[in-house]
Protein backbone atom coordinates (compact mmCIF):
# COMPACT_ATOMS: atom_id res chain seq x y z
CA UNK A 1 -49.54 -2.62 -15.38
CA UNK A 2 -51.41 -0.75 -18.38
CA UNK A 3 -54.12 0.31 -15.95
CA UNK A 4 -51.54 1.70 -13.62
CA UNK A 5 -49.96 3.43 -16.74
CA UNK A 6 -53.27 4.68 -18.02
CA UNK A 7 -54.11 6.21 -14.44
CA UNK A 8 -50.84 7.79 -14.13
CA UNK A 9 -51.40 9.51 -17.14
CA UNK A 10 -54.46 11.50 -16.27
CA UNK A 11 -52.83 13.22 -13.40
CA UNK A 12 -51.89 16.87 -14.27
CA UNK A 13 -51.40 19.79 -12.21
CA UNK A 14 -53.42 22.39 -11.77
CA UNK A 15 -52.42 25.74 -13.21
CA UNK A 16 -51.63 26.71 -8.80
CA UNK A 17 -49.20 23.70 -8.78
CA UNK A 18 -47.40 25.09 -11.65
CA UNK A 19 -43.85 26.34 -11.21
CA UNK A 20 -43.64 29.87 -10.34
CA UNK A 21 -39.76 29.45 -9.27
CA UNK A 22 -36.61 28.67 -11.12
CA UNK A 23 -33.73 27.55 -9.22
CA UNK A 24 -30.89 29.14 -11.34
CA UNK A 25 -27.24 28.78 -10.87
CA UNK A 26 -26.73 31.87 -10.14
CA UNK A 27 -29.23 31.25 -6.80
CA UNK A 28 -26.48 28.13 -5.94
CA UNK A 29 -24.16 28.01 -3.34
CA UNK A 30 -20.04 28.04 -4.00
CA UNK A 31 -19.25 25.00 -2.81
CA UNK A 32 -17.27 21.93 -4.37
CA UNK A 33 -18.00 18.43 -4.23
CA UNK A 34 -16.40 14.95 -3.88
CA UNK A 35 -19.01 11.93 -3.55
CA UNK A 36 -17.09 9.04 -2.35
CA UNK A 37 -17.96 5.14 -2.40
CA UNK A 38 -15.93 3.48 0.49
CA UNK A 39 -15.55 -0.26 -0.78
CA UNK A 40 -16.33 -1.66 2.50
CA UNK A 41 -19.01 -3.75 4.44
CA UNK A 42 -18.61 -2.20 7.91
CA UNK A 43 -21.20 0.76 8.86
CA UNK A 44 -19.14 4.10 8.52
CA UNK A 45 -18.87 6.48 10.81
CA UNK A 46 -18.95 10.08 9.39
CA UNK A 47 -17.02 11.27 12.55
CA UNK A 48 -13.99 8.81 12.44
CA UNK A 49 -13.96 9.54 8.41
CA UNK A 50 -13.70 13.00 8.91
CA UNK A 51 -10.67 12.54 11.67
CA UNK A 52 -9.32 10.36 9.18
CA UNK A 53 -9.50 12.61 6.39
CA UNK A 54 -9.04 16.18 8.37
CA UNK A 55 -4.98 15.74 8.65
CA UNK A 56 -4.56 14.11 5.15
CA UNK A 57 -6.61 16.71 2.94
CA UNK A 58 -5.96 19.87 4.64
CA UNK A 59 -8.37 21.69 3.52
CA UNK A 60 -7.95 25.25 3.74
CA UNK A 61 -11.44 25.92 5.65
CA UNK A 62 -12.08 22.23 6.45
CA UNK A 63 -14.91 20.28 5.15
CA UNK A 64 -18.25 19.11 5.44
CA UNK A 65 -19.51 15.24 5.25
CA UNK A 66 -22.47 13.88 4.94
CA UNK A 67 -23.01 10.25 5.33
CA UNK A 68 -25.54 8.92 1.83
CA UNK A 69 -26.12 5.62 3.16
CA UNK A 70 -25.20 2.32 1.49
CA UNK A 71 -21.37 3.22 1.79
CA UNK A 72 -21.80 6.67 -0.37
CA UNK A 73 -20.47 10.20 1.72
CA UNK A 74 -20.51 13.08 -0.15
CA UNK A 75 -17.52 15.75 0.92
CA UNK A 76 -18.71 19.65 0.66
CA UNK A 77 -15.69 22.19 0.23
CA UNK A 78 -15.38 25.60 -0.03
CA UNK A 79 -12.48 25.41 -2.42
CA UNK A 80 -11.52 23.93 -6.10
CA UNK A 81 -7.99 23.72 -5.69
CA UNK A 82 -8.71 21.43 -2.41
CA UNK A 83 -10.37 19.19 -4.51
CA UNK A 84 -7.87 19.15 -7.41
CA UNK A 85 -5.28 18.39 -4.56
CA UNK A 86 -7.42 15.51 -3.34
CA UNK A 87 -7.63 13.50 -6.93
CA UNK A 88 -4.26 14.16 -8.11
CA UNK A 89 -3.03 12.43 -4.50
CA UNK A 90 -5.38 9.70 -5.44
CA UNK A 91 -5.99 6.66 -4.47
CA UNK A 92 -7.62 7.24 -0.47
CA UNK A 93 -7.96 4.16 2.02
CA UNK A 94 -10.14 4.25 4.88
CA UNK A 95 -9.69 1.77 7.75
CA UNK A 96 -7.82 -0.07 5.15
CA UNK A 97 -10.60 -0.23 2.39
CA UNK A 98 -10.22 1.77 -0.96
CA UNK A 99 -12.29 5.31 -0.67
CA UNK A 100 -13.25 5.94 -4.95
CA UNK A 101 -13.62 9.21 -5.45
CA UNK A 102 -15.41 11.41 -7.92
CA UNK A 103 -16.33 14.96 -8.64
CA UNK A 104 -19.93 15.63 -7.99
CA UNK A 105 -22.41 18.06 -9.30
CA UNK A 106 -24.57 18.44 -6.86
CA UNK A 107 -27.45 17.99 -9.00
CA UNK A 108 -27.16 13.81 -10.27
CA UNK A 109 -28.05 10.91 -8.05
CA UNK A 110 -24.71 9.51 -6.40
CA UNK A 111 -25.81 5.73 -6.49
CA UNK A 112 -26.09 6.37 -10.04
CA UNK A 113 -22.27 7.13 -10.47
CA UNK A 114 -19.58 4.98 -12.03
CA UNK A 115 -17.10 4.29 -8.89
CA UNK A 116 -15.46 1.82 -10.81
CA UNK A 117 -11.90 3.20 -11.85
CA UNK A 118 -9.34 4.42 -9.70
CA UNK A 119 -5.78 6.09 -10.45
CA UNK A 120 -2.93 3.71 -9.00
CA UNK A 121 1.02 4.09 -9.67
CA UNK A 122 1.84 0.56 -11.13
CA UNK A 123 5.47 -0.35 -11.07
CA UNK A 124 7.34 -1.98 -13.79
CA UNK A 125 9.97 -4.38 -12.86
CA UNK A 126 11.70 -6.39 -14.87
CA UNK A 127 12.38 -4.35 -18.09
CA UNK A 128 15.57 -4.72 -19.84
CA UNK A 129 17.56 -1.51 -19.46
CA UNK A 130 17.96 -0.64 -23.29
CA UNK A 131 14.23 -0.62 -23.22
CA UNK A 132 13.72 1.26 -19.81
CA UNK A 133 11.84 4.46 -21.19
CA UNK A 134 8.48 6.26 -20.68
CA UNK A 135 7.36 4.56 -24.15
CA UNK A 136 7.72 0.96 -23.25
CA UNK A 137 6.66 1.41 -19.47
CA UNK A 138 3.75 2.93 -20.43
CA UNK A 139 2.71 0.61 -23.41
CA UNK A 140 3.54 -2.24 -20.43
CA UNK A 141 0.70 -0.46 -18.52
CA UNK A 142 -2.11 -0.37 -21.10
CA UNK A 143 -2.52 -3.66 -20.30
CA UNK A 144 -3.57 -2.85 -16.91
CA UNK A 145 -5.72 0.20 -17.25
CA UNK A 146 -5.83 3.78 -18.83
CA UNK A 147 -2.63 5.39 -18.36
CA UNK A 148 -2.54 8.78 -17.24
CA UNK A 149 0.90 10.19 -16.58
CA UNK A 150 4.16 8.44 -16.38
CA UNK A 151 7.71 9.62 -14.20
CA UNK A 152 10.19 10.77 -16.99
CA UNK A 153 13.03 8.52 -16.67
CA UNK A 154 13.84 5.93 -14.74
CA UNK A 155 15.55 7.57 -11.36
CA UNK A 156 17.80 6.32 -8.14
CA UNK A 157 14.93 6.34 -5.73
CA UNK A 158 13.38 3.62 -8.04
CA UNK A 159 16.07 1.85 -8.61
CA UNK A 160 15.74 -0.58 -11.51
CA UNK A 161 12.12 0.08 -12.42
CA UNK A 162 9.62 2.77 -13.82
CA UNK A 163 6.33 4.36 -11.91
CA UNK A 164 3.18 4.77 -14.67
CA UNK A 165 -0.19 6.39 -13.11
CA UNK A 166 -2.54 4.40 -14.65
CA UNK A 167 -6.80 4.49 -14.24
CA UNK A 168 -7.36 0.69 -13.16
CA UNK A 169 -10.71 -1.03 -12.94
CA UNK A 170 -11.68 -2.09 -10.16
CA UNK A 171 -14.33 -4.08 -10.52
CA UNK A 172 -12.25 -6.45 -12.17
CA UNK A 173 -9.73 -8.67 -10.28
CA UNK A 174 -5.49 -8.12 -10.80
CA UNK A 175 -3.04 -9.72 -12.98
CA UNK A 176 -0.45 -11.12 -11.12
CA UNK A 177 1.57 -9.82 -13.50
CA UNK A 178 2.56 -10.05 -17.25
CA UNK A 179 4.98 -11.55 -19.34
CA UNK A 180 7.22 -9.46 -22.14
CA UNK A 181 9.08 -10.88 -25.25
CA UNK A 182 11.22 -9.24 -26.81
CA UNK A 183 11.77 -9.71 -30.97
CA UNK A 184 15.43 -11.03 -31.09
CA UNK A 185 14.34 -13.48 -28.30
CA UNK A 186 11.47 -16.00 -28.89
């Protein structure tokens, strides 16, 4: 292994081999990307995830995909906002497999990124209705994951518990739930 070191160090390039163009941003193209991991073991088919996709997004100006191999596609688009739309309507299923999702540069190696956390709405059920508020429900769902946002109050369309968007790992397997105890009650 030293000898292969010591080799590779003698190579240089000759003064023609040298860079005589920079690619600078301003040379770059104005497009917006999403890579996506698609936690799955089938072979994807760019075509079907773009029919998929198409309807849902509704991209102004559509998109493009291109498949990465080893279950990475990376989505090109010719708008921001498209993009913001797409995360904040997070999370994505494909063929009923989670699709993780994450802004890409267009520069780093997508194998290389952290797929790992995804935004879910957890419900919280169960909470005794003097201590039904965004405080408690959220503190409830730190135990789960990052929280991100929460609903405001507690409203009729859900009834007798609270919504909290919180970032959940997952890598790691779900609680089936979790216990509460109040301090009058032990």
């Amino acid at each position: 292994m030293e000898d292969l070191t010591r080799q590779w160090t003698g190579l240089s390039l000759s003064n023609r081999e040298e860079p005589k163009f920079r690619l600078n941003n301003d040379l770059a193209t104005p497009e917006f990307f999403l890579a996506a991991k698609f936690f799955t073991k089938r072979a994807l088919n760019p075509d079907a995830i773009a029919a998929t996709f198409k309807p849902l997004w509704r991209a102004k100006n559509g998109f493009k995909i291109k498949n990465l191999g080893n279950h990475f596609v990376l989505f090109t688009f010719d708008n921001k906002n498209t993009i913001e739309n797409i995360l904040a309507n997070e999370p994505w299923s494909f063929d009923k497999h989670l699709v993780g999702l994450q802004r890409y540069d267009g520069v780093s190696v997508v194998e290389n990124m952290s797929f790992n956390l995804t935004p879910f709405w957890v419900q919280v059920h169960g909470i005794p209705v003097r201590f039904m508020n965004k405080a408690v429900a959220e503190g409830i769902c730190e135990t789960v994951g990052q929280v991100c946002c929460s609903t405001k109050t507690p409203t009729e369309e859900y009834g007798s518990f609270m919504r909290v968007r919180v970032l959940v790992d997952v890598s790691q397997p779900l609680c089936r739930g979790r216990r509460l105890r109040t301090v009058d009650r032990q």
